[in-house]
C-alpha atoms as a PDB file:
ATOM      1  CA  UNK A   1       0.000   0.000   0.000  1.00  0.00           C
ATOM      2  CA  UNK A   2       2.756   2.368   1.102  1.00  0.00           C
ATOM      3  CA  UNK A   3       4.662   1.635  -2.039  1.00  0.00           C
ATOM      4  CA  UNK A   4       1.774   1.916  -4.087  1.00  0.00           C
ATOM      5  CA  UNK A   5       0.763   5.668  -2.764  1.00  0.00           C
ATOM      6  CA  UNK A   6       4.409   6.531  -2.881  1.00  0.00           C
ATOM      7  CA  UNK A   7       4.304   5.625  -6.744  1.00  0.00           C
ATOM      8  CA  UNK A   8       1.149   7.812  -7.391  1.00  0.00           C
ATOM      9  CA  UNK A   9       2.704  10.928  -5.927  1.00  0.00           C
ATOM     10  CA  UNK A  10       5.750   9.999  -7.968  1.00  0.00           C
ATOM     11  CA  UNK A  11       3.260  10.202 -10.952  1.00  0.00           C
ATOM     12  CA  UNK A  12       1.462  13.107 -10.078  1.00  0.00           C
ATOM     13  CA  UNK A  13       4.346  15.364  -9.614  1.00  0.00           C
ATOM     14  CA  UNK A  14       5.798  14.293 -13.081  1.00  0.00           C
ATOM     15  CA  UNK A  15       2.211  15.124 -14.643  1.00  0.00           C
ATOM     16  CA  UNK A  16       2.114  18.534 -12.802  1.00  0.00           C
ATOM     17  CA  UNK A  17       5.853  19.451 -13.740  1.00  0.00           C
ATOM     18  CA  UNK A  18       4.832  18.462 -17.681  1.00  0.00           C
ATOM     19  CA  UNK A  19       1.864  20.674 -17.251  1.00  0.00           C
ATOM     20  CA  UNK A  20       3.458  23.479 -15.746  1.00  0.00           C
ATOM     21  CA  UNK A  21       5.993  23.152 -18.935  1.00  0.00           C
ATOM     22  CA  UNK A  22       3.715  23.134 -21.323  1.00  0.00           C
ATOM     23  CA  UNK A  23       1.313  25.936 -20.077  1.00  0.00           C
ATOM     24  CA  UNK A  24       4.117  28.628 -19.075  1.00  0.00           C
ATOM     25  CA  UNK A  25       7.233  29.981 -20.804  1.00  0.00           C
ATOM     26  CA  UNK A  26      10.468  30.254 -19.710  1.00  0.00           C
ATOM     27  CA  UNK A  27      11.269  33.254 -17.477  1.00  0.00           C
ATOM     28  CA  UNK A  28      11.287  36.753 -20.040  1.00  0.00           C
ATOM     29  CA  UNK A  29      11.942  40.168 -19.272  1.00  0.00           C
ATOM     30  CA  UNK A  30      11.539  41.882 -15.825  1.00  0.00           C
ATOM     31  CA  UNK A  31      11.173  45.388 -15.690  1.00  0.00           C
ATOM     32  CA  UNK A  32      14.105  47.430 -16.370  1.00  0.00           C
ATOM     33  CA  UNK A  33      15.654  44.849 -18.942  1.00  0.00           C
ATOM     34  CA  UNK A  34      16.036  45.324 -22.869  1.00  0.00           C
ATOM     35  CA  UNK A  35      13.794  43.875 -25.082  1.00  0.00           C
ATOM     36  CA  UNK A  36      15.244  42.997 -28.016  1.00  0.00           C
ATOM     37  CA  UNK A  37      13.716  43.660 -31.755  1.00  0.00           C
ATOM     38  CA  UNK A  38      11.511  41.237 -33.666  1.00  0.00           C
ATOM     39  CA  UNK A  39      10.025  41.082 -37.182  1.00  0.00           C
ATOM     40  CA  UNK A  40       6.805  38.958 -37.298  1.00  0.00           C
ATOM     41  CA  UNK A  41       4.177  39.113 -40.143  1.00  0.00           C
ATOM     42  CA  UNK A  42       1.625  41.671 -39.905  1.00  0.00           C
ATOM     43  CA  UNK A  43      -2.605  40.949 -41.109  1.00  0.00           C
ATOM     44  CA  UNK A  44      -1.710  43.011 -44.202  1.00  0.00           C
ATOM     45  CA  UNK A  45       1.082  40.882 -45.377  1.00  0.00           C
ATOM     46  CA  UNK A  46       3.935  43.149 -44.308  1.00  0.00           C
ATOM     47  CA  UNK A  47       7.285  42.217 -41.625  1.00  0.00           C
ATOM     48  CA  UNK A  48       7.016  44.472 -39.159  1.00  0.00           C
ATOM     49  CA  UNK A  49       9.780  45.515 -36.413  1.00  0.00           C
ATOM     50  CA  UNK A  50       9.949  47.900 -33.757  1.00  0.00           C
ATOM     51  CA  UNK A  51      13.133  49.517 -36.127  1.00  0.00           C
ATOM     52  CA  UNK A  52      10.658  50.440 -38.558  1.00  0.00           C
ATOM     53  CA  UNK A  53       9.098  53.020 -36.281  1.00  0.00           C
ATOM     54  CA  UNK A  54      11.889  55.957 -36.360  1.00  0.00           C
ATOM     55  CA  UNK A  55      10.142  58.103 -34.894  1.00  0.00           C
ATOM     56  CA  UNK A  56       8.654  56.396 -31.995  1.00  0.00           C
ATOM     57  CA  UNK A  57       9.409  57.072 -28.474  1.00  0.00           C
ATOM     58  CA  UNK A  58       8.578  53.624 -26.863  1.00  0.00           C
ATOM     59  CA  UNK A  59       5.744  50.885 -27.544  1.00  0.00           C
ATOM     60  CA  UNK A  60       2.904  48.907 -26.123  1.00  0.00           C
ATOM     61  CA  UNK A  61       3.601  45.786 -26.590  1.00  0.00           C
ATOM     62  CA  UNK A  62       0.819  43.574 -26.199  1.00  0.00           C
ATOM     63  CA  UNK A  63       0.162  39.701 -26.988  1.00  0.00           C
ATOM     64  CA  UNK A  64      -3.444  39.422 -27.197  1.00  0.00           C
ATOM     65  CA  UNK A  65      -5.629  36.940 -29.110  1.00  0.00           C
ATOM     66  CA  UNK A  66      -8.851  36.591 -31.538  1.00  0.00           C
ATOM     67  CA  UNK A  67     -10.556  34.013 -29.370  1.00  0.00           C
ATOM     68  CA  UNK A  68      -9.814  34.842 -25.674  1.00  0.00           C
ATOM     69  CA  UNK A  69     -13.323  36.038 -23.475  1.00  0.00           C
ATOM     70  CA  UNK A  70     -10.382  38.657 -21.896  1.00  0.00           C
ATOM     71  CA  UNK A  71      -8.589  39.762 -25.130  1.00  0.00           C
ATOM     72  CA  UNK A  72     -12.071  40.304 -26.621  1.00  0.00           C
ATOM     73  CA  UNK A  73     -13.516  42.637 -23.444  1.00  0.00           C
ATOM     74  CA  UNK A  74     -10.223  44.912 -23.694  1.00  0.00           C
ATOM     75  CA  UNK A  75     -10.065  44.870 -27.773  1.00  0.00           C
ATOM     76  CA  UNK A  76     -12.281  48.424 -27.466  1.00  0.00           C
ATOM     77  CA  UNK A  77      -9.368  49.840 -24.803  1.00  0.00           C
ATOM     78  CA  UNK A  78      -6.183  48.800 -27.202  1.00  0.00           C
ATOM     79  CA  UNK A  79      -7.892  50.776 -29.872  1.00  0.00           C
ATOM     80  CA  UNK A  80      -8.113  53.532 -27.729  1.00  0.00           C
ATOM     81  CA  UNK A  81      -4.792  53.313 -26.766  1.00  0.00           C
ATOM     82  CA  UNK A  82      -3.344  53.467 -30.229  1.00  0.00           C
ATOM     83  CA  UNK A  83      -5.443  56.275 -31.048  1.00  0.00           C
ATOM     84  CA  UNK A  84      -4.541  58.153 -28.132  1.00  0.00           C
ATOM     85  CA  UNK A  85      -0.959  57.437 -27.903  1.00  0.00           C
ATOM     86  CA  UNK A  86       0.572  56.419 -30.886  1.00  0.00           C
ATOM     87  CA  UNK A  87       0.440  60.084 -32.474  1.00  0.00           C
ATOM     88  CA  UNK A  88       2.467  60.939 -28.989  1.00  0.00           C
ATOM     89  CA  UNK A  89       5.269  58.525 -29.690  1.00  0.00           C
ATOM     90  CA  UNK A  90       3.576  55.162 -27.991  1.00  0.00           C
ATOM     91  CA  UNK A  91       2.274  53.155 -30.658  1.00  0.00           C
ATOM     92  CA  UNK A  92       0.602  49.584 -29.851  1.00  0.00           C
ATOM     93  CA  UNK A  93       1.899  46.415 -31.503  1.00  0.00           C
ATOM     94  CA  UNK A  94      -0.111  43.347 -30.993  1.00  0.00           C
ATOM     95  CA  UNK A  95       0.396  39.596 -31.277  1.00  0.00           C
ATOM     96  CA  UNK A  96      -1.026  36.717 -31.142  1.00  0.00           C
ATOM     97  CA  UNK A  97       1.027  33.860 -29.845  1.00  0.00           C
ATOM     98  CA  UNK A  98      -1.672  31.423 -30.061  1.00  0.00           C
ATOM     99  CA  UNK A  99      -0.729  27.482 -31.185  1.00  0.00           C
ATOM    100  CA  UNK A 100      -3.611  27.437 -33.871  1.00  0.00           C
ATOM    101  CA  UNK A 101      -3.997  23.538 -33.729  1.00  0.00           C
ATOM    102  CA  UNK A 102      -5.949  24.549 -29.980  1.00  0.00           C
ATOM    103  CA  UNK A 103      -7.369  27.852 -31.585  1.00  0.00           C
ATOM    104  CA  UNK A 104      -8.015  28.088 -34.965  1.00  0.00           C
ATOM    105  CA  UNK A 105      -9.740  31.067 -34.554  1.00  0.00           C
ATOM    106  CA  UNK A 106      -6.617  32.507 -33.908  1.00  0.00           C
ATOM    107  CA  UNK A 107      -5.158  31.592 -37.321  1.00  0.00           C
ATOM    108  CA  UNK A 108      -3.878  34.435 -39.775  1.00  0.00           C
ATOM    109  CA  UNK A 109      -6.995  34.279 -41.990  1.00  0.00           C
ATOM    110  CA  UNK A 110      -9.336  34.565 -39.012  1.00  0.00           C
ATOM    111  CA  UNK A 111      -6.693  37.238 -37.264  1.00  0.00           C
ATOM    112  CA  UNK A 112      -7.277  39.183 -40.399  1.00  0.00           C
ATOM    113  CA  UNK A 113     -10.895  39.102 -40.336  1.00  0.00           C
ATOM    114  CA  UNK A 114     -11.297  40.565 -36.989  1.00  0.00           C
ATOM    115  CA  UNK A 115      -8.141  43.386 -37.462  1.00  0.00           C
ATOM    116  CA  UNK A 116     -10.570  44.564 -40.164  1.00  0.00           C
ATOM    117  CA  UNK A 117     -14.105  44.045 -38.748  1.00  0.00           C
ATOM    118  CA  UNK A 118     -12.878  45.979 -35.664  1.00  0.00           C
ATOM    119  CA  UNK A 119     -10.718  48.793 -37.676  1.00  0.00           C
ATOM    120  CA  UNK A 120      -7.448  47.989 -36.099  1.00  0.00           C
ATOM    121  CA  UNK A 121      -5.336  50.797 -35.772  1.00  0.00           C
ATOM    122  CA  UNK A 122      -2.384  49.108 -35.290  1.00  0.00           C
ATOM    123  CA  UNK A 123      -0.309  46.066 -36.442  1.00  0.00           C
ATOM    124  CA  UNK A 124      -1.758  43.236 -35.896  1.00  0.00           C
ATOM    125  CA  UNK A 125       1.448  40.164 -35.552  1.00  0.00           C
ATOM    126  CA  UNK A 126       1.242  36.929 -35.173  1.00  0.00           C
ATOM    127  CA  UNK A 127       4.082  34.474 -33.332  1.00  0.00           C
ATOM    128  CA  UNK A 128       3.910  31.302 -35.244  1.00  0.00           C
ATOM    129  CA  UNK A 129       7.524  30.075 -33.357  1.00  0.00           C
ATOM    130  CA  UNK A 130       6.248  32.028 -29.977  1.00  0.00           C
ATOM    131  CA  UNK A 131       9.905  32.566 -29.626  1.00  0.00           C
ATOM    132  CA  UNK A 132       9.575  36.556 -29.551  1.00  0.00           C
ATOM    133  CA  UNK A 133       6.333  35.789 -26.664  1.00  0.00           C
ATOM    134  CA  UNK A 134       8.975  33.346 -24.583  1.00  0.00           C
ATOM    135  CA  UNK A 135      11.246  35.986 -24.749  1.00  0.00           C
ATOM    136  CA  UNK A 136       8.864  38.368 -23.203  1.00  0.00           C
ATOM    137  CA  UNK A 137       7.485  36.270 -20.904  1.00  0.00           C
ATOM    138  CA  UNK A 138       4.488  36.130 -21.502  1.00  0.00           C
ATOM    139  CA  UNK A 139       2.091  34.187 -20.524  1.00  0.00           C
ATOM    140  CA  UNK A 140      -1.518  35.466 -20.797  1.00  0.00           C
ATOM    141  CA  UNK A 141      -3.771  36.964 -23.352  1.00  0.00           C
ATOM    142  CA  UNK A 142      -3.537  40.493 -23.188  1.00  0.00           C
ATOM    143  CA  UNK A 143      -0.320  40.283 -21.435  1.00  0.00           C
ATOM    144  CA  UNK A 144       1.031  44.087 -21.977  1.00  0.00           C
ATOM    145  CA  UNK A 145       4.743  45.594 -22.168  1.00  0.00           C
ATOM    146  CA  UNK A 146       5.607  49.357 -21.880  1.00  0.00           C
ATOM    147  CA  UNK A 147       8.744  49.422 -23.643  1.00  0.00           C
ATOM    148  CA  UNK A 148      11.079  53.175 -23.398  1.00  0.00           C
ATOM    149  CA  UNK A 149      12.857  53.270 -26.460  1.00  0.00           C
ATOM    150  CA  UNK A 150      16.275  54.907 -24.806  1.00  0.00           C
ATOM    151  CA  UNK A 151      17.975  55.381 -28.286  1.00  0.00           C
ATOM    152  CA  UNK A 152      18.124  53.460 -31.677  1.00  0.00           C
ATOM    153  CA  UNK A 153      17.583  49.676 -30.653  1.00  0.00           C
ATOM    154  CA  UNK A 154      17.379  50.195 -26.821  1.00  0.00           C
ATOM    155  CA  UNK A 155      13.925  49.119 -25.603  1.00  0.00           C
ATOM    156  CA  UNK A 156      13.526  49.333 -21.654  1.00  0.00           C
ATOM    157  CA  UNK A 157      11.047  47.676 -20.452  1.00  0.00           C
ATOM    158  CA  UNK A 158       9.372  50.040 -17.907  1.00  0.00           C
ATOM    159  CA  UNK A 159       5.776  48.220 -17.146  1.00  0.00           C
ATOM    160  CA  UNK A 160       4.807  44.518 -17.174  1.00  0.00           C
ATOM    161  CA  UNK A 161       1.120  43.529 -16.745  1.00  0.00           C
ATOM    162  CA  UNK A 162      -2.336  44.442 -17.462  1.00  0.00           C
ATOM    163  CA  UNK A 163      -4.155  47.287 -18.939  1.00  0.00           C
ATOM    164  CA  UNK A 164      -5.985  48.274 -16.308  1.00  0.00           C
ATOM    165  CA  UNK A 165      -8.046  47.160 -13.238  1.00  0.00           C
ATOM    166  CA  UNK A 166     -11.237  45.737 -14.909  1.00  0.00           C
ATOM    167  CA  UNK A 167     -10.438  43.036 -17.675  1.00  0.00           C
ATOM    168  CA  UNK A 168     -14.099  42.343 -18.039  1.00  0.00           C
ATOM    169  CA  UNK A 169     -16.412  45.647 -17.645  1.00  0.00           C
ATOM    170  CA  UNK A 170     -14.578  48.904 -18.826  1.00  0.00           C
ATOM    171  CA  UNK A 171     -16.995  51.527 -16.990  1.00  0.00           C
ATOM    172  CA  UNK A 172     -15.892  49.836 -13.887  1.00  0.00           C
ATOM    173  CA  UNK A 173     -12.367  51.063 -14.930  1.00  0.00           C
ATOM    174  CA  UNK A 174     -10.797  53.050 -11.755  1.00  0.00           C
ATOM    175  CA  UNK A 175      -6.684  52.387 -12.105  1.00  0.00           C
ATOM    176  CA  UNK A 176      -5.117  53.267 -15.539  1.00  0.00           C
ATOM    177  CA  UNK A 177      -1.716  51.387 -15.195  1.00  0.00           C
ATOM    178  CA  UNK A 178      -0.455  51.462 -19.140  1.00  0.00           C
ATOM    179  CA  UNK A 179      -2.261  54.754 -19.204  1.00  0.00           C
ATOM    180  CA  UNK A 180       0.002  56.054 -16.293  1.00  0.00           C
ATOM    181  CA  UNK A 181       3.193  54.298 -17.446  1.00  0.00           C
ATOM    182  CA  UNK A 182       3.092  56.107 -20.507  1.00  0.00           C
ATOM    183  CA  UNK A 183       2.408  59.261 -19.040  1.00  0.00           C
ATOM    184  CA  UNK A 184       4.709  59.522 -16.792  1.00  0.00           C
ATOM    185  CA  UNK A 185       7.565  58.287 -19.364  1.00  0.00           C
ATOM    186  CA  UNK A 186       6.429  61.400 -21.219  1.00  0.00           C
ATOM    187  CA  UNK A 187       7.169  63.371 -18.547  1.00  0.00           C
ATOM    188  CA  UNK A 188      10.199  62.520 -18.183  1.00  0.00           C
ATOM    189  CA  UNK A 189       9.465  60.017 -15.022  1.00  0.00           C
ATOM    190  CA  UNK A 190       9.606  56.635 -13.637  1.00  0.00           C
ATOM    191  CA  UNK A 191       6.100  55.204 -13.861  1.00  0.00           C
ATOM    192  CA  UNK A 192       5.248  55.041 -10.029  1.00  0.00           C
ATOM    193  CA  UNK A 193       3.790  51.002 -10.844  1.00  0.00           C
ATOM    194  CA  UNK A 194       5.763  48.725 -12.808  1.00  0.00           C
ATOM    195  CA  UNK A 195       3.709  45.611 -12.355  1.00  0.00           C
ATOM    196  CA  UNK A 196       0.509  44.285 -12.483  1.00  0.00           C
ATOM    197  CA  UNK A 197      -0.511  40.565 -12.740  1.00  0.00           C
ATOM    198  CA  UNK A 198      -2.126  40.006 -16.263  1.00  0.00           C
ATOM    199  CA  UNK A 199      -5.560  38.517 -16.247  1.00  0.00           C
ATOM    200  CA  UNK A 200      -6.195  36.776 -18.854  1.00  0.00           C
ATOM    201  CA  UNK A 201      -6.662  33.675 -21.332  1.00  0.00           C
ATOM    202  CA  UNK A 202      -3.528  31.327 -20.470  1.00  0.00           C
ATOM    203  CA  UNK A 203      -1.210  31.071 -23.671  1.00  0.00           C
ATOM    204  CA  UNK A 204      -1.838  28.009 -26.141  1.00  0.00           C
ATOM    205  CA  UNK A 205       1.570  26.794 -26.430  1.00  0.00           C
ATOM    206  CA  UNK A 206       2.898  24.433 -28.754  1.00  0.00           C
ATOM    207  CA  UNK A 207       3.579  21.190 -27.564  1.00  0.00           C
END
């Protein structure tokens, strides 16, 4: 009997390690590191990098999803923050890091469909390797980054987390934390929070 319970917690802990590696990346960026450059295909057919944007004074990084309850209730808030930051140096960039043999709603074709339905004001990438999301870290959808772009090909990472404090009903809104981050970066400041758990759809990573 003893030997027999013995074995099933030998079991069990194998099965959770193997789940715990297949549902969560490998330790990315913390807050304050460099993020290095990527070049993933866009919904209109395009590469796009963060070295395309010479003009830009940071990003919003955020890996996001077609299919995800969460990534759909904040898909109205990204749009707003493209609109109301990208013209001020912050542009969004979002991708979808989605393993499309779990969500083929998350596919190119169907990524394409929705960047246009919804009038997407931003590139809209998607992370067939998920190498660039492992190097982030991340592991939800939305899972944002506020990236200060220091000088040509310096990206510090400056906030990790989510959008704000509501992922599901947006008048209940109350704490603005990419909002802030980028505001205070424009003022010349360290954003006074730097992380905030994501909520969110867990990745679909490739086995």
């Amino acid at each position: 009997m003893k030997r027999t319970f013995i074995l099933i917690l030998g079991v069990m802990a194998v099965v959770a390690v193997l789940f715990i590696n297949a549902s969560e990346p490998e330790a990315g960026y913390g807050v304050g590191d460099y993020a290095a450059d990527f070049k993933l295909p866009n919904t209109n057919g395009k590469m796009v990098s963060m070295s395309d944007y010479n003009s830009a004074k940071g990003f919003v990084i955020i890996f996001t999803c077609n299919t995800c309850p969460y990534a759909k209730a904040y898909e109205s808030r990204i749009i707003d923050l493209d609109k109301e930051y990208a013209d001020k140096g912050f542009p969004v960039i979002a991708i979808n890091p989605n393993d499309v043999s779990q969500q083929p709603g998350d596919s190119m074709d169907e990524m394409k469909k929705r960047a246009n339905n919804k009038g997407y004001t931003f590139p809209y990438l998607r992370d067939d390797s998920q190498e660039v999301t492992k190097a982030f870290g991340a592991s939800k959808t939305p899972h944002v980054y506020v990236l200060n772009k220091e000088s040509a090909g310096k990206y510090k990472v400056e906030f990790i987390g989510a959008i704000d404090n509501s992922p599901n009903d947006p008048t209940d809104v109350s704490e603005t934390y990419v909002e802030d981050a980028i505001n205070a970066i424009l003022a010349g400041s360290t954003p006074a929070i730097t992380e905030k758990r994501a909520i969110g759809c867990t990745i679909k990573w490739k086995s």
